[in-house]
N, C-alpha and C. Protein backbone atom coordinates (compact mmCIF):
# COMPACT_ATOMS: atom_id res chain seq x y z
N UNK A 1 -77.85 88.65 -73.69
CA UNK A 1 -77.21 87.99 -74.82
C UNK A 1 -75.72 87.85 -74.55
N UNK A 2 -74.77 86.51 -75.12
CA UNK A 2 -73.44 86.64 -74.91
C UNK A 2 -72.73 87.23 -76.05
N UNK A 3 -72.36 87.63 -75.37
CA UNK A 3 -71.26 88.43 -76.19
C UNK A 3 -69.89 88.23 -76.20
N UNK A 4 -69.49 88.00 -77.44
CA UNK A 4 -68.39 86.92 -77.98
C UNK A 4 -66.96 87.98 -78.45
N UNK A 5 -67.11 89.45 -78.14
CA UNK A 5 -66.00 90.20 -78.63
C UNK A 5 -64.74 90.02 -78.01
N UNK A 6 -64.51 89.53 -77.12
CA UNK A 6 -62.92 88.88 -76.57
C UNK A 6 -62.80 87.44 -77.14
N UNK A 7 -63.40 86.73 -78.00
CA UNK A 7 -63.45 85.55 -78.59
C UNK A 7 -62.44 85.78 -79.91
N UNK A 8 -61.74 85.26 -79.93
CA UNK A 8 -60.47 85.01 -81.40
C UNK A 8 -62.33 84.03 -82.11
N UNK A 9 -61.95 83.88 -83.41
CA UNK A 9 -62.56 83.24 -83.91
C UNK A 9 -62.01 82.43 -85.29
N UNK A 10 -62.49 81.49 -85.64
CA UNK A 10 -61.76 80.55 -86.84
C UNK A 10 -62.31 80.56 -87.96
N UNK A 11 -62.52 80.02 -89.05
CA UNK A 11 -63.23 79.54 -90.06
C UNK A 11 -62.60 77.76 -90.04
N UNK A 12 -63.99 77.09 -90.41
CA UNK A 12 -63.95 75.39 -90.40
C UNK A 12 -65.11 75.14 -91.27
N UNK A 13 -64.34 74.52 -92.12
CA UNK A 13 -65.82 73.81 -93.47
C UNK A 13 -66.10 72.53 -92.34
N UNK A 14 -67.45 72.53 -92.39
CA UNK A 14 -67.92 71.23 -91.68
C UNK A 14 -69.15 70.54 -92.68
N UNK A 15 -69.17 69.68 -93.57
CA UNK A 15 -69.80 69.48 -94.65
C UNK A 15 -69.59 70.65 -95.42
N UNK A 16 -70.88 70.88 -96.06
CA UNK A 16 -70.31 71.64 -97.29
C UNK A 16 -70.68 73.03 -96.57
N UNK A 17 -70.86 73.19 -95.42
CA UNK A 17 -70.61 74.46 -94.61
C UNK A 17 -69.37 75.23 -94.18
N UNK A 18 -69.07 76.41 -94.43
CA UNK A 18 -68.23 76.96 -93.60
C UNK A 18 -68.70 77.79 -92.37
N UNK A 19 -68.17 77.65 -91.40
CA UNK A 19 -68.74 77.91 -89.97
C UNK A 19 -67.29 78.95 -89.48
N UNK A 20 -68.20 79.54 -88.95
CA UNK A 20 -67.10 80.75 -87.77
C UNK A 20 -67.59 80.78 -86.59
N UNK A 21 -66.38 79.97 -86.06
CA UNK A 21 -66.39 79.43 -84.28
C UNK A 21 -65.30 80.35 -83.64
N UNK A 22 -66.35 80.78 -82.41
CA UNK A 22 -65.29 81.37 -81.39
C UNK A 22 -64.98 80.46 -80.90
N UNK A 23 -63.92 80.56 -80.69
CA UNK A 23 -62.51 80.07 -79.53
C UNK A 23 -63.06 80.15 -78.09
N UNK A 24 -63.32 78.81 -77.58
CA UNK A 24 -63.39 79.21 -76.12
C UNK A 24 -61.54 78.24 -75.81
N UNK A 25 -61.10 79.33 -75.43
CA UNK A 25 -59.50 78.45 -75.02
C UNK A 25 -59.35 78.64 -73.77
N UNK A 26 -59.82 79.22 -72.72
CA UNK A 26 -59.73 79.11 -71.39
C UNK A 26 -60.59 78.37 -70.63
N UNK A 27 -60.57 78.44 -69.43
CA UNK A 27 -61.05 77.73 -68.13
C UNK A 27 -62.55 78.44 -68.20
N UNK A 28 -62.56 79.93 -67.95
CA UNK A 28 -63.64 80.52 -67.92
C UNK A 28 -64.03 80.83 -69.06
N UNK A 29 -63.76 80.73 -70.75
CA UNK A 29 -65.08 80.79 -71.90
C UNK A 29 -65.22 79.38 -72.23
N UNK A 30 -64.34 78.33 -71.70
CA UNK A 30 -65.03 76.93 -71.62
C UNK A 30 -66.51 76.81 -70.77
N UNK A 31 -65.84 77.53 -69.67
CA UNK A 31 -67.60 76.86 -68.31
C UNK A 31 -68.52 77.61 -69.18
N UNK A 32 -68.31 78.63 -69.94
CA UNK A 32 -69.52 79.81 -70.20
C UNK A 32 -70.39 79.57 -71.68
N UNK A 33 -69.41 78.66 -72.25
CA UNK A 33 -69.80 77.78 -73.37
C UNK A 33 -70.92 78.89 -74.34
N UNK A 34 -71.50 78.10 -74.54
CA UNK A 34 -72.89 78.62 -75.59
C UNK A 34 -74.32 79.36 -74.41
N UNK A 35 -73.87 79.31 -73.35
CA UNK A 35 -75.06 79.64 -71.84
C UNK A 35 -75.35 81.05 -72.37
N UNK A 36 -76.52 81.32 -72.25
CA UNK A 36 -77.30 82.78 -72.74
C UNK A 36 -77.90 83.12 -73.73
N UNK A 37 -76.77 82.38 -75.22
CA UNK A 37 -77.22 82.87 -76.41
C UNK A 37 -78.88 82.35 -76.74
N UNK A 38 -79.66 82.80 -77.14
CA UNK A 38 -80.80 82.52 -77.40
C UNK A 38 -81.22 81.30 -78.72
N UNK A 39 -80.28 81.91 -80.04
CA UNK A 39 -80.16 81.13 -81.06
C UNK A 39 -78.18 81.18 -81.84
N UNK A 40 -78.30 80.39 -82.75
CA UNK A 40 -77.62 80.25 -83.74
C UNK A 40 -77.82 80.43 -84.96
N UNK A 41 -76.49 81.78 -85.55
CA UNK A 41 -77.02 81.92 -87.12
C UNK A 41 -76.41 80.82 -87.74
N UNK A 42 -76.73 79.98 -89.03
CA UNK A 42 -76.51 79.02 -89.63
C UNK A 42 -75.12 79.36 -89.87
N UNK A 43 -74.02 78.58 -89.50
CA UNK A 43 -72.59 78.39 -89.98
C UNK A 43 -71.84 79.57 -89.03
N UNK A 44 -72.54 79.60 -87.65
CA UNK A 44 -72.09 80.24 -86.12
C UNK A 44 -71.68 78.55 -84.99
N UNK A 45 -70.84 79.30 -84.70
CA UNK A 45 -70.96 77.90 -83.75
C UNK A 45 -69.67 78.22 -82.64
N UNK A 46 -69.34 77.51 -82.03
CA UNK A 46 -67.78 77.71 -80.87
C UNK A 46 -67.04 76.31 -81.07
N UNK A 47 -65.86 76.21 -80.67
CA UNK A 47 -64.84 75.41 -80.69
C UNK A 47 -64.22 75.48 -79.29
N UNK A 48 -64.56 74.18 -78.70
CA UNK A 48 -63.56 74.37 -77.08
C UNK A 48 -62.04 73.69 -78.00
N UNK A 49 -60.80 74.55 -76.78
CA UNK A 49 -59.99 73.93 -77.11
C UNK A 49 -58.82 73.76 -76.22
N UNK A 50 -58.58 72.65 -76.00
CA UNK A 50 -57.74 72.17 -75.06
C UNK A 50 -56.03 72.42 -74.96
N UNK A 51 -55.89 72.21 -73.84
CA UNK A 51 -53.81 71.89 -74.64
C UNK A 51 -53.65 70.34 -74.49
N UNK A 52 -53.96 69.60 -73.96
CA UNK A 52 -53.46 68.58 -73.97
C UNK A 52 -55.05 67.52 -73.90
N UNK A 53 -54.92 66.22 -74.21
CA UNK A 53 -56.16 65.46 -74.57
C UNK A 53 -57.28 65.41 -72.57
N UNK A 54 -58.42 65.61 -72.82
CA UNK A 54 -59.00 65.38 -71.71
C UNK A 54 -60.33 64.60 -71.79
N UNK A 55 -60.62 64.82 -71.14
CA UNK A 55 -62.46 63.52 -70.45
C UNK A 55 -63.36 63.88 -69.91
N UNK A 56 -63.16 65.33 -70.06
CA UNK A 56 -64.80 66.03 -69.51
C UNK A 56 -65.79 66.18 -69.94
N UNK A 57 -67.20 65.70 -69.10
CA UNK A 57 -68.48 65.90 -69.42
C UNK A 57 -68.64 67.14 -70.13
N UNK A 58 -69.58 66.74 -71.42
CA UNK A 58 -70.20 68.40 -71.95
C UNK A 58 -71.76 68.14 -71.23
N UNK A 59 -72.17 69.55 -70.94
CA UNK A 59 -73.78 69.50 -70.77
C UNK A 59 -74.38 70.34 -71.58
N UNK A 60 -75.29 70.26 -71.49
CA UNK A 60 -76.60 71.62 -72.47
C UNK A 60 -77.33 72.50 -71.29
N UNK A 61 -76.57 72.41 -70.31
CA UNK A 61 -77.07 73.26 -69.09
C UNK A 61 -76.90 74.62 -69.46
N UNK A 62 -78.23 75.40 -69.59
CA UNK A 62 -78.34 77.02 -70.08
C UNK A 62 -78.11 76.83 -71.69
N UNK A 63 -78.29 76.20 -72.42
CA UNK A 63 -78.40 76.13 -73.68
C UNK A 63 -79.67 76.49 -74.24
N UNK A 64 -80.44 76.73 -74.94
CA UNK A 64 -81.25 76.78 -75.42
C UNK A 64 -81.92 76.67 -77.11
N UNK A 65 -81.00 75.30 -77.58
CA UNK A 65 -81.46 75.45 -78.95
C UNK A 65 -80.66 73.83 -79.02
N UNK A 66 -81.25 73.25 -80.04
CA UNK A 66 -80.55 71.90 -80.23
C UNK A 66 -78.68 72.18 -80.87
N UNK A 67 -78.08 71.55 -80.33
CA UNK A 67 -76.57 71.25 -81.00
C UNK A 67 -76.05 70.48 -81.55
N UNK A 68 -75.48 70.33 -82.03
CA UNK A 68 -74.57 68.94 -82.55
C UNK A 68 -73.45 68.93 -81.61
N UNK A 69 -72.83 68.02 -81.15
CA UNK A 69 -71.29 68.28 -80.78
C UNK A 69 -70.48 67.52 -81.33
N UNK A 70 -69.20 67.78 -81.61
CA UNK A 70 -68.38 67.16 -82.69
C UNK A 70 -67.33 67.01 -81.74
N UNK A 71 -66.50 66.02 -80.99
CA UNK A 71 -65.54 65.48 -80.66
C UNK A 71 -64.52 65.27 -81.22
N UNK A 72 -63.10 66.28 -81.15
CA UNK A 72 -61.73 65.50 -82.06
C UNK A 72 -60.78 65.00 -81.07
N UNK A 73 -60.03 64.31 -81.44
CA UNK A 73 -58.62 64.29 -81.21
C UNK A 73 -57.65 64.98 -81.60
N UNK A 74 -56.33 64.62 -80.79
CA UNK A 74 -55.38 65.66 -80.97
C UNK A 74 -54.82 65.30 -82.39
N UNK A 75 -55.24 64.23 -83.28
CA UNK A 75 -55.06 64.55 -84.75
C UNK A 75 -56.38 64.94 -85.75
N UNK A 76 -56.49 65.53 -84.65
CA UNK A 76 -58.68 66.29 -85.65
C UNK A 76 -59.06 65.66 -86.50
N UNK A 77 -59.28 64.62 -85.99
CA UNK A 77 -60.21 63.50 -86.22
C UNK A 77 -61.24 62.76 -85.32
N UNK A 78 -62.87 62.60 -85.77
CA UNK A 78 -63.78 62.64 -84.95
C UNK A 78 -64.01 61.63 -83.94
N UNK A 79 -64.00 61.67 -82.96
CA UNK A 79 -63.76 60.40 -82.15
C UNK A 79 -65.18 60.04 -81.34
N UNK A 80 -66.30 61.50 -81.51
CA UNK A 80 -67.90 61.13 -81.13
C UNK A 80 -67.99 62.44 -81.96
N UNK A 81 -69.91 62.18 -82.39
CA UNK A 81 -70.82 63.05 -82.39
C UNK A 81 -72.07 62.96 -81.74
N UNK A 82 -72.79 63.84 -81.49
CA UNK A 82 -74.12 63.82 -81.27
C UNK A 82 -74.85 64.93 -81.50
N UNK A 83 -76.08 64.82 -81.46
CA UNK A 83 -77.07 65.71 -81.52
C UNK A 83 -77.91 66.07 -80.13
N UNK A 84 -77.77 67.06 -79.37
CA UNK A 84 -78.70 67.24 -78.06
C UNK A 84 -79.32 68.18 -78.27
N UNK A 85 -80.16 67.96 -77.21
CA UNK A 85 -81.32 69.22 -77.06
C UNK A 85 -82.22 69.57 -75.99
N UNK A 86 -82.29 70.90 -75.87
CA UNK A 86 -82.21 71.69 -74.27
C UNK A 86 -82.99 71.17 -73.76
N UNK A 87 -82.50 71.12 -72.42
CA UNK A 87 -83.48 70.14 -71.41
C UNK A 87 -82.75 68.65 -70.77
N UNK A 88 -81.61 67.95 -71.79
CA UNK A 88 -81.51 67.41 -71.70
C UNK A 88 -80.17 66.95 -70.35
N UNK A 89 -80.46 65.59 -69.70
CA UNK A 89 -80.18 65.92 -68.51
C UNK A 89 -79.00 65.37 -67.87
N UNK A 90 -78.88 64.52 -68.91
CA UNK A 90 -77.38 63.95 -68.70
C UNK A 90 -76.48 64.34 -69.33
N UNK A 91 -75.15 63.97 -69.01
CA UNK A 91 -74.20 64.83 -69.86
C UNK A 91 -73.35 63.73 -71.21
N UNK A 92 -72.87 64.53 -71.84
CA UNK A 92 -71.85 63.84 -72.59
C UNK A 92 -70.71 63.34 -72.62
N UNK A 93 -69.91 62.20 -72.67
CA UNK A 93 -68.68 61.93 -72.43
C UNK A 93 -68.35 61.21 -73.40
N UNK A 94 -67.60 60.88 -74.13
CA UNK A 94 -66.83 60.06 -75.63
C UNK A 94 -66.32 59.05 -74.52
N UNK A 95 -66.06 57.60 -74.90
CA UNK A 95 -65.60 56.90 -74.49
C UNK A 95 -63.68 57.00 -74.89
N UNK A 96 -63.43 58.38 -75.30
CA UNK A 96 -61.97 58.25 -75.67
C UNK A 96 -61.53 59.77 -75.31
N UNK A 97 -60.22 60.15 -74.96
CA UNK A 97 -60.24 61.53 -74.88
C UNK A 97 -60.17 62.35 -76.12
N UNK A 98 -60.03 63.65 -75.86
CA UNK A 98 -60.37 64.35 -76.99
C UNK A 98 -59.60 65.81 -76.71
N UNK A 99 -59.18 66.64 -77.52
CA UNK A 99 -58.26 68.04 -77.29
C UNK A 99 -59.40 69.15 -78.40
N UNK A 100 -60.67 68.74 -79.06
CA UNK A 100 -61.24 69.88 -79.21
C UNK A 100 -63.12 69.51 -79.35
N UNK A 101 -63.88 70.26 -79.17
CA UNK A 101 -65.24 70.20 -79.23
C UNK A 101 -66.06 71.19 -80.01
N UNK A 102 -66.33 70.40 -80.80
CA UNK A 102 -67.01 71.84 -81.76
C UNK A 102 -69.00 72.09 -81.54
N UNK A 103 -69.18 72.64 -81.12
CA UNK A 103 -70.74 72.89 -81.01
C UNK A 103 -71.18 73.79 -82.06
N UNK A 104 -72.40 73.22 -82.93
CA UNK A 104 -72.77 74.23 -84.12
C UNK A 104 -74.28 73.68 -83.99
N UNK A 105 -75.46 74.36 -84.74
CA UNK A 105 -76.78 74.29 -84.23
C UNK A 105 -76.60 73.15 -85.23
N UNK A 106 -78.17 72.09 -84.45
CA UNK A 106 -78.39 71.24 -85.38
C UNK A 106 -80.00 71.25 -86.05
């Protein structure tokens, strides 16, 4: 199981949900993403977060449960969403850059 205790974590209403996302703010709890966890408790989720706007593929590689991913900009505002689910084999890219990614179960 991953274990999220070096994770800062936030609170974010996302609909009429409030969700508590760990912080992945580095290089290495970015690559390590959501990989291991088995499930999601309802209004659990992570937040990648960037310093400056970027264009990298997300995958569901080692995921195991459907996600949503929520795409912002550097004025947190949504610039893609989607819904994936494990297995799936291509990756994600927004046609615009983006400075945060929120993954919460879908």
């Amino acid at each position: 199981m991953h274990e999220f205790k070096d994770y800062d974590t936030i609170q974010l209403r996302i609909g009429d949900i409030f969700h508590t996302l760990w912080v992945a703010d580095t290089d290495a709890k970015r690559q390590r993403g959501l990989r291991g966890v088995s499930k999601l408790s309802k209004g659990n989720g992570m937040i990648f977060a960037y310093n400056t706007p970027v264009s990298h593929p997300f995958t569901m590689r080692g995921v195991l449960f459907p996600i949503r991913m929520i795409f912002l900009d550097d004025a947190h505002q949504v610039v893609h969403s989607e819904t994936c689910y494990p297995g799936r084999e291509e990756s994600v890219t927004p046609d615009t850059e983006y400075m945060f990614v929120i993954e919460i179960g879908a």
